[in-house]
Protein backbone atom coordinates (compact mmCIF):
# COMPACT_ATOMS: atom_id res chain seq x y z
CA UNK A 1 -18.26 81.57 7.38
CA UNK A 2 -21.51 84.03 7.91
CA UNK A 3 -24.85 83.57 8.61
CA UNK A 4 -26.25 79.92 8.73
CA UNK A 5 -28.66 79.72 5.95
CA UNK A 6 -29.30 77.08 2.99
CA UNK A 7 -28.72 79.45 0.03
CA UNK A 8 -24.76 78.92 0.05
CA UNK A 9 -22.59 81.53 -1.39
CA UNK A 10 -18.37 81.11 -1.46
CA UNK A 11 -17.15 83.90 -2.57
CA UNK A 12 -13.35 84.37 -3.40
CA UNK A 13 -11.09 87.35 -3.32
CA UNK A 14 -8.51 88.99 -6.03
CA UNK A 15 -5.42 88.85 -7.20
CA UNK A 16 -2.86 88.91 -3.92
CA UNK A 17 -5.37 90.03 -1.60
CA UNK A 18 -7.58 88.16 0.68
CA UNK A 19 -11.21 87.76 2.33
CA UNK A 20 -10.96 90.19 4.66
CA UNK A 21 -11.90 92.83 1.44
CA UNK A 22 -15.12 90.67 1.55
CA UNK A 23 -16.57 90.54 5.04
CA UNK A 24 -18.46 93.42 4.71
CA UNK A 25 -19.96 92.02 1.64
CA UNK A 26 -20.82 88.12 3.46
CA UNK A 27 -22.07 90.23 6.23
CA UNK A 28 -24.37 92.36 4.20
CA UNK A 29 -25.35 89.00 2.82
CA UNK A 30 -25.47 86.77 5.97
CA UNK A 31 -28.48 89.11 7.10
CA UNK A 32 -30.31 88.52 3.80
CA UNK A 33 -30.36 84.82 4.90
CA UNK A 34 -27.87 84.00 3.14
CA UNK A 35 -24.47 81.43 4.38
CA UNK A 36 -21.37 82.91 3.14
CA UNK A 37 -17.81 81.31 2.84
CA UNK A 38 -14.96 83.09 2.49
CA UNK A 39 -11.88 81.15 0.73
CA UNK A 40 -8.61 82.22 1.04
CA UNK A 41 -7.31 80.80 -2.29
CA UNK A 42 -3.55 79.47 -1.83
CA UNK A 43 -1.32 81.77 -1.83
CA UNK A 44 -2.78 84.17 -0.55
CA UNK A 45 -4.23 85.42 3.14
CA UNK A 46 -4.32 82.43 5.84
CA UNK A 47 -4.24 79.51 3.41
CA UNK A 48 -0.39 77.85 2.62
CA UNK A 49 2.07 79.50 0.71
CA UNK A 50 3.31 76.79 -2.09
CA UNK A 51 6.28 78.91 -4.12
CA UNK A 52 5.39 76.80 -7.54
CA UNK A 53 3.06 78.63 -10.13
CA UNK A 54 1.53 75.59 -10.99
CA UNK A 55 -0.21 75.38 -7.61
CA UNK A 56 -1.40 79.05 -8.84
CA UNK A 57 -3.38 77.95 -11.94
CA UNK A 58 -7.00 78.55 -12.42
CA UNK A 59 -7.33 74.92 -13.00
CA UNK A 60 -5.61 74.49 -9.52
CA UNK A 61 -7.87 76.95 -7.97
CA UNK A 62 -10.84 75.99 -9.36
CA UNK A 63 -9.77 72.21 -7.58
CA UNK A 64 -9.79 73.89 -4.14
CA UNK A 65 -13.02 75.36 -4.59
CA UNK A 66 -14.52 71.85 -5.11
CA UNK A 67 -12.53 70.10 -2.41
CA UNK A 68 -14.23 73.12 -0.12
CA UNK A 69 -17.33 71.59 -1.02
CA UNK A 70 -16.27 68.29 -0.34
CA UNK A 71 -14.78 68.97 2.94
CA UNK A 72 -17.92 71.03 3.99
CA UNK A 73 -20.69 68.39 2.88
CA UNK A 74 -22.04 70.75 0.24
CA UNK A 75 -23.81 68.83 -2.86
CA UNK A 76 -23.87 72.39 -4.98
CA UNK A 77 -23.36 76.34 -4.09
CA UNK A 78 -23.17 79.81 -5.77
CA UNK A 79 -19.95 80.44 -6.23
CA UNK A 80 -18.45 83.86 -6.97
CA UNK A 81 -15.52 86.36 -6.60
CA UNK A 82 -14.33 89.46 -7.62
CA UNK A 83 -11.12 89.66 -10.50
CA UNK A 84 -9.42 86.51 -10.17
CA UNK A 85 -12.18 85.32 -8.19
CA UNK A 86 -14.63 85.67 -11.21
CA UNK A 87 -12.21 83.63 -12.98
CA UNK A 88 -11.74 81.02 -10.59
CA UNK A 89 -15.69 80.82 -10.37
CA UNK A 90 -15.95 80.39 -14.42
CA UNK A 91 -13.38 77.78 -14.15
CA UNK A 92 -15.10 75.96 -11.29
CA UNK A 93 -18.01 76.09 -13.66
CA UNK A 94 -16.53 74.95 -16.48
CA UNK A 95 -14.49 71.57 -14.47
CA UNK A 96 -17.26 70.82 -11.98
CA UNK A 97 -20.82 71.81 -13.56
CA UNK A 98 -22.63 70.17 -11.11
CA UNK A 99 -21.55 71.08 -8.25
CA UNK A 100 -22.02 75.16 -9.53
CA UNK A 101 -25.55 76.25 -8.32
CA UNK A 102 -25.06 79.88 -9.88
CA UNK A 103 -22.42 81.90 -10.80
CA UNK A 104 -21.76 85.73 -9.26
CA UNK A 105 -18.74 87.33 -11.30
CA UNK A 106 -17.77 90.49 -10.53
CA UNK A 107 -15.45 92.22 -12.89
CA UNK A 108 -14.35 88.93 -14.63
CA UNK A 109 -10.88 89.42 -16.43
CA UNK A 110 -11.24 88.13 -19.66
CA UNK A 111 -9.42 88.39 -23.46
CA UNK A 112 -10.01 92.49 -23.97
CA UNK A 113 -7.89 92.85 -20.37
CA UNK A 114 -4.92 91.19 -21.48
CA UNK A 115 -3.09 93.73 -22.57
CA UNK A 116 -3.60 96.34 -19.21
CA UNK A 117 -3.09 92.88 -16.90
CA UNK A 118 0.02 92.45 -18.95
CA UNK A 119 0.98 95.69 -18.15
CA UNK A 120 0.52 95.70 -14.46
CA UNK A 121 1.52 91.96 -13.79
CA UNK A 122 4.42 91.13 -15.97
CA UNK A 123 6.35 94.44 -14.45
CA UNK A 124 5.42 93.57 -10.51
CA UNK A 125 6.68 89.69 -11.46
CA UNK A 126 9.85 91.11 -12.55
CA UNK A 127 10.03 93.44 -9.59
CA UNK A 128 9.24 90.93 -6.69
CA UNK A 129 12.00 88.74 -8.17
CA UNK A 130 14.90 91.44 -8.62
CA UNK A 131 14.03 93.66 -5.72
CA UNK A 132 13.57 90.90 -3.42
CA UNK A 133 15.30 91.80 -0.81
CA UNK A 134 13.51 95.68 -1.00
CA UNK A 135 10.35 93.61 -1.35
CA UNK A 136 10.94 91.80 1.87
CA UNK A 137 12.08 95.10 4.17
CA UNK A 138 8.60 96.64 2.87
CA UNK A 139 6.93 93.79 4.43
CA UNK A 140 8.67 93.69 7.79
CA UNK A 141 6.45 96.08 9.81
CA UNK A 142 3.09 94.76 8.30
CA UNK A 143 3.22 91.28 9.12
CA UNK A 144 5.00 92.44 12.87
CA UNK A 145 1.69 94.78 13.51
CA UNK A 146 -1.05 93.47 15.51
CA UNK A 147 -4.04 92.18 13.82
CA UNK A 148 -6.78 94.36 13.56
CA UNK A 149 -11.00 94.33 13.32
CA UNK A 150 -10.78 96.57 10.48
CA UNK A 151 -11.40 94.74 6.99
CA UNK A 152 -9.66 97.50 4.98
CA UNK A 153 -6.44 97.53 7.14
CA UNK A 154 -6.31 93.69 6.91
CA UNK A 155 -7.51 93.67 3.32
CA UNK A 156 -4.61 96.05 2.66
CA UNK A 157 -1.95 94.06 4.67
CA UNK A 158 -2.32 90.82 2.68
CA UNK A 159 0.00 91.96 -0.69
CA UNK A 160 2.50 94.18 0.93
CA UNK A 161 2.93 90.61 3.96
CA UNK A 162 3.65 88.43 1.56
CA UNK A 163 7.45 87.21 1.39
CA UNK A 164 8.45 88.02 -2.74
CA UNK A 165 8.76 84.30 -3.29
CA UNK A 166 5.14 83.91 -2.36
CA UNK A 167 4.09 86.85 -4.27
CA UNK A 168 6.29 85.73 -7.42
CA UNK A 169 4.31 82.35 -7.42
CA UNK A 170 1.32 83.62 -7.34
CA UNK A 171 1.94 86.08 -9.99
CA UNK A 172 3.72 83.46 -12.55
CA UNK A 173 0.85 81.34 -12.00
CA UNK A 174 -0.91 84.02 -13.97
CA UNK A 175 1.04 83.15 -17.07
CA UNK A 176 1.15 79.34 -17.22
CA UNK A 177 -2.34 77.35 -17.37
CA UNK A 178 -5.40 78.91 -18.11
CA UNK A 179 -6.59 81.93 -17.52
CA UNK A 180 -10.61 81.51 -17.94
CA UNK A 181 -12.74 79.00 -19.47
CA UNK A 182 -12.23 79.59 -23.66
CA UNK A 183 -15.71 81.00 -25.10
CA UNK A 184 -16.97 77.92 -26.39
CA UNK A 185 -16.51 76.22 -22.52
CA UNK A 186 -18.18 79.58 -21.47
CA UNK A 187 -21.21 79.01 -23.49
CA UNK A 188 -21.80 75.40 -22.62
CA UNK A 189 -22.33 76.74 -19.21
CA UNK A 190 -26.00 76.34 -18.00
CA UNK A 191 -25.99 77.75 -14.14
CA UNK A 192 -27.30 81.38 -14.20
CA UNK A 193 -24.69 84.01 -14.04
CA UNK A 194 -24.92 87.62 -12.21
CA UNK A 195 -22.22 89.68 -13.94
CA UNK A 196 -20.91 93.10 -12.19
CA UNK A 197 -18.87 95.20 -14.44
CA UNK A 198 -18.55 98.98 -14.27
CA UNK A 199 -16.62 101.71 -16.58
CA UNK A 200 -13.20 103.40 -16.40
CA UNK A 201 -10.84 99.95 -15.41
CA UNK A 202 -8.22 98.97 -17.92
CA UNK A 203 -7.65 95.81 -16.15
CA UNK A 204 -11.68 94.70 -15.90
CA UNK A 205 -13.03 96.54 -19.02
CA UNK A 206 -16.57 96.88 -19.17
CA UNK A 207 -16.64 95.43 -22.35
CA UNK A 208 -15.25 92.01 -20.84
CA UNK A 209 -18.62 91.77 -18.49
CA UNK A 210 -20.73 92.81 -21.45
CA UNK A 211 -19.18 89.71 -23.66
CA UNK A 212 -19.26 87.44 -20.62
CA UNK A 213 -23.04 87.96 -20.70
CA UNK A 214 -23.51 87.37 -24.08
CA UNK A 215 -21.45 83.92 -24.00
CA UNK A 216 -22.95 82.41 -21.10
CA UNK A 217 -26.44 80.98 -21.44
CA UNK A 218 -28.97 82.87 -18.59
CA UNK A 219 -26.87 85.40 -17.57
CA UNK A 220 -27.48 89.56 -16.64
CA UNK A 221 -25.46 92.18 -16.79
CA UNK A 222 -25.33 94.32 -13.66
CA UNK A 223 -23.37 98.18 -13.70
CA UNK A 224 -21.91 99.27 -11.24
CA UNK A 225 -20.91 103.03 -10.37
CA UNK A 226 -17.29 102.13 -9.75
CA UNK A 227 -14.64 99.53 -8.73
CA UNK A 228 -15.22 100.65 -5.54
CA UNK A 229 -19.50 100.82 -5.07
CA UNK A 230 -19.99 96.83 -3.67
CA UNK A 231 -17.48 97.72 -0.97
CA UNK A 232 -18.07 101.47 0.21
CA UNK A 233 -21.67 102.42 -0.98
CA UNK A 234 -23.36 98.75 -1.65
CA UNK A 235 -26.24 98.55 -0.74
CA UNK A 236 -27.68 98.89 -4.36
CA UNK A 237 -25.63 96.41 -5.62
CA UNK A 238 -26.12 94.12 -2.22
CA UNK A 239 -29.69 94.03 -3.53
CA UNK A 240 -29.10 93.25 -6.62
CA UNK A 241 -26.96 90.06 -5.19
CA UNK A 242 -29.84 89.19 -2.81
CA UNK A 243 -32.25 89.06 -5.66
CA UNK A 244 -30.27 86.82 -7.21
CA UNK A 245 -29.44 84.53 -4.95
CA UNK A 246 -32.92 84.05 -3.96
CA UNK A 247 -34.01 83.39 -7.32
CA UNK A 248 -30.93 80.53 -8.20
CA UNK A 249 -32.39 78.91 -4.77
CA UNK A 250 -35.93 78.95 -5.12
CA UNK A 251 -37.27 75.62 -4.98
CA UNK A 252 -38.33 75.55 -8.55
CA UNK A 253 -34.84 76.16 -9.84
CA UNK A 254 -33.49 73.99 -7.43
CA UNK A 255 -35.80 71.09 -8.17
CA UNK A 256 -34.85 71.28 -11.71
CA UNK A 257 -31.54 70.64 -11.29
C-alpha cells in the first residue's frame, strides 16, 4: 500500500507479471494524495499459486478484487490496471457496480486483440506444458537470486520464477470464462472511465481503447506515446491520472453516488 489518503486507487498488474512494474506508478501517485494498493492477482507475484484455470478467470479475479475491499473496510475505490488488469477492472465493474468508484484502464484487451493475444498466448501455453522441464531450469537462478529494491529487476523476475504448472494455469485461464464484460455489460456501466491506449501494439490495439470509450457511458480517451511512457517518462500521463482521480473523488461526485 502507498500513501495514506481517502481517494483509493488498487491498481492491478498484467498478464504473468506482478506489482512491482507498478510501484513507481503508486508512488508517483501516493505523493498526489492519493492511497494506492497494489494486488498481486493469484497466480501471479506473492499471492498463491492454484494450478486450475478456473481460479484464473476474469470472473475469479474480479471476486478477489472485491474480497480486497472487504478485507480492507473499503465501501467503494478506483480500481484500475494495465492489460489484464484493465480487464479485471471492467469485470469488477460489471459484477460489483457499487463498490467501483471509477475505472482507470490502461490498454484494455478487448475483441480487435484476439487474434495477436491468440498468437502470443496459445503458443507460450503449449510451450510451458511440453518444455516443462526447460521451463523449470530457466527459472532456477531467478527465484535462487536475492531480492532486490529495483522494480524492473523484480518486475522482470515474476514470469521467468514461475514453476510451468503455475504459468500454464494462468495462461489456460485465458481461454475458459470470460475475457471482458460483453459490450452491452460495458455500456450499462455508469462509474467514469480513464482509458490509456497508445499506437503500434498488436496485442492492445489502439482501436480497442478508442471502442472502449465509446461503449462505456462518461469515459475519455487518453494517448499515450508508447507502451512504455506511464513507466519510464510519466509524468504526463501521471497527471493526467491525478486529474482524474481528483475529479471521481470530489465531494460532489461522491455525494451523488
Amino acid at each position: 500500500m502507498h500513501g495514506t489518503g481517502p481517494q483509493v486507487l488498487v491498481y492491478l498488474h498484467g498478464l504473468l507479471l506482478d506489482a512491482n512494474l507498478n510501484r513507481p506508478i503508486a508512488t508517483s501517485l501516493a505523493r498526489a494524495g492519493n492511497r494506492v494498493i497494489l494486488l498481486d492477482l493469484p497466480g501471479h507475484g506473492m499471492s498463491d499459486k492454484p494450478r486450475h484455470a478456473s481460479m484464473h478467470r476474469m470472473d475469479s479475479y474480479a471476486e478477489c478484487v472485491v474480497a480486497l475491499l472487504d478485507h480492507l473496510g473499503l465501501a467503494t475505490a478506483v480500481v484500475g490496471g494495465v492489460s489484464l488488469g484493465a480487464n479485471v477492472a471492467l469485470q469488477c465493474a460489471a459484477q460489483a457496480p457499487a463498490r467501483v468508484q471509477g475505472l482507470l484502464l490502461e490498454m484494455p484487451v478487448l475483441e480487435w486483440a484476439v487474434p495477436g493475444a491468440g498468437l502470443v498466448f496459445l503458443p507460450l501455453l503449449l510451450g510451458v506444458h511440453y518444455w516443462a522441464r526447460l521451463v523449470t531450469l530457466l527459472g532456477e537462478l531467478p527465484r535462487r537470486l536475492p531480492r532486490t529494491s529495483s522494480w524492473v529487476i523484480e518486475g522482470l523476475r515474476a514470469p521467468i520464477a514461475l514453476r510451468p504448472e503455475e504459468s500454464a494455469a494462468v495462461l489456460h485461464g485465458l481461454f475458459v470464462g470470460p475475457i471482458a464484460p460483453t459490450v452491452e455489460q460495458r455500456r450499462a456501466i455508469v462509474a467514469p472511465a480513464l482509458v490509456i491506449g497508445h499506437q503500434a501494439d498488436f496485442i492492445h490495439p489502439f482501436s480497442d481503447a478508442k471502442n472502449l470509450e465509446e461503449q462505456l457511458r462518461y469515459a475519455r480517451l487518453v494517448q499515450a506515446a508508447s507502451m512504455l511512457e506511464l513507466r519510464v517518462r510519466p509524468e504526463r500521463l501521471v497527471g493526467e491520472i491525478v486529474r482524474f482521480l481528483d475529479e471521481v473523488w470530489s465531494p460532489r461526485r461522491v455525494a451523488s453516488g
